[in-house]
C-alpha atoms as a PDB file:
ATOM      1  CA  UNK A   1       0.000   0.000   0.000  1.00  0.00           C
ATOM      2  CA  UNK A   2       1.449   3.454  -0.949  1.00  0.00           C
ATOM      3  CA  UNK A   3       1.243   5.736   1.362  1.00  0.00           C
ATOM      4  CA  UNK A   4       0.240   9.386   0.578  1.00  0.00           C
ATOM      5  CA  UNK A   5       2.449  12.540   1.603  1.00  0.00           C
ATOM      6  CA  UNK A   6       1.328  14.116   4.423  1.00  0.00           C
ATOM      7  CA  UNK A   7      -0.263  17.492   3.938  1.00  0.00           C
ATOM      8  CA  UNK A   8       1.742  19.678   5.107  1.00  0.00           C
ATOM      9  CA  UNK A   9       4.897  17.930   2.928  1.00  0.00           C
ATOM     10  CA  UNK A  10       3.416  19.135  -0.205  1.00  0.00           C
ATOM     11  CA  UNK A  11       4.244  21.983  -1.530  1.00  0.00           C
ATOM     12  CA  UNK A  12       1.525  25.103  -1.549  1.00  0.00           C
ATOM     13  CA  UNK A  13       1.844  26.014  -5.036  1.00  0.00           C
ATOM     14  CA  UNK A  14       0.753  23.927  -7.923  1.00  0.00           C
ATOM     15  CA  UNK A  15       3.044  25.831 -10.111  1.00  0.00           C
ATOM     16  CA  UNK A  16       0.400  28.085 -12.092  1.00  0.00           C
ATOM     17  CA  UNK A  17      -2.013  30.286 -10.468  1.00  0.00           C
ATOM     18  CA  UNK A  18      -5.318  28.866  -9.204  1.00  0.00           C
ATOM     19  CA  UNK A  19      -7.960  30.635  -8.009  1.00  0.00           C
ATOM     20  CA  UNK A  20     -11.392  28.644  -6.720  1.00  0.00           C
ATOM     21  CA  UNK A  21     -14.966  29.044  -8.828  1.00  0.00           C
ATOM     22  CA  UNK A  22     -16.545  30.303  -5.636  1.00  0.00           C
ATOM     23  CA  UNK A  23     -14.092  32.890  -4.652  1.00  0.00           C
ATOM     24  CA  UNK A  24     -13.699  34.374  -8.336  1.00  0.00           C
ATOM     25  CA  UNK A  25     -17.380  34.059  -8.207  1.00  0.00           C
ATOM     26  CA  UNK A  26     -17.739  36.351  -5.018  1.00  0.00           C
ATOM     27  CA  UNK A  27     -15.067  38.875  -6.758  1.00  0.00           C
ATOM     28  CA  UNK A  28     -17.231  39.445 -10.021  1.00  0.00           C
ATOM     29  CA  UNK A  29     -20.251  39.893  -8.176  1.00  0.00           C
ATOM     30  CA  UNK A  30     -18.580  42.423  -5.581  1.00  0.00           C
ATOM     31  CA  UNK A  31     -16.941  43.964  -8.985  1.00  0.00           C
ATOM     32  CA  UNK A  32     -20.763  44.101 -10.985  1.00  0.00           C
ATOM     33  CA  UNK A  33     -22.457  45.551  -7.817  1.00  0.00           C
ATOM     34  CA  UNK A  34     -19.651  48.417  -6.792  1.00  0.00           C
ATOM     35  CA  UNK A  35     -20.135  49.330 -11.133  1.00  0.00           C
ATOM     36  CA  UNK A  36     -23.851  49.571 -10.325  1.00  0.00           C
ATOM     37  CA  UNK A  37     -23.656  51.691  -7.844  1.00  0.00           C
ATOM     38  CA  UNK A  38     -21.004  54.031  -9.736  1.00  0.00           C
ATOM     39  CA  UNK A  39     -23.239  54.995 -13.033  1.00  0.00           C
ATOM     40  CA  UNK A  40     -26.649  56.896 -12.937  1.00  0.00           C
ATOM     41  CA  UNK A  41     -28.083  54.778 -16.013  1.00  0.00           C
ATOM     42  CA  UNK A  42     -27.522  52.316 -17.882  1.00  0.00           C
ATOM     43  CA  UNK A  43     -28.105  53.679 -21.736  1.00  0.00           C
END
């Protein structure tokens, strides 16, 4: 049985940047509603 490395022997970075669904999520909503509250109409 192979045993897996223990969590906090791997290594933090994955080598590219990754960012979860749910927290870029969060961001473009927070980004959408600060822009709606910025412009007085849409057209």
């Amino acid at each position: 049985m192979k045993l897996l490395p223990n969590v906090l022997d791997r290594p933090l970075s994955k080598g590219k940047q990754e960012v979860s669904l749910s927290a870029f999520s969060f961001l473009f909503s927070e980004l959408v509603q600060y822009s709606q509250t910025q412009v007085d109409n849409i057209a």
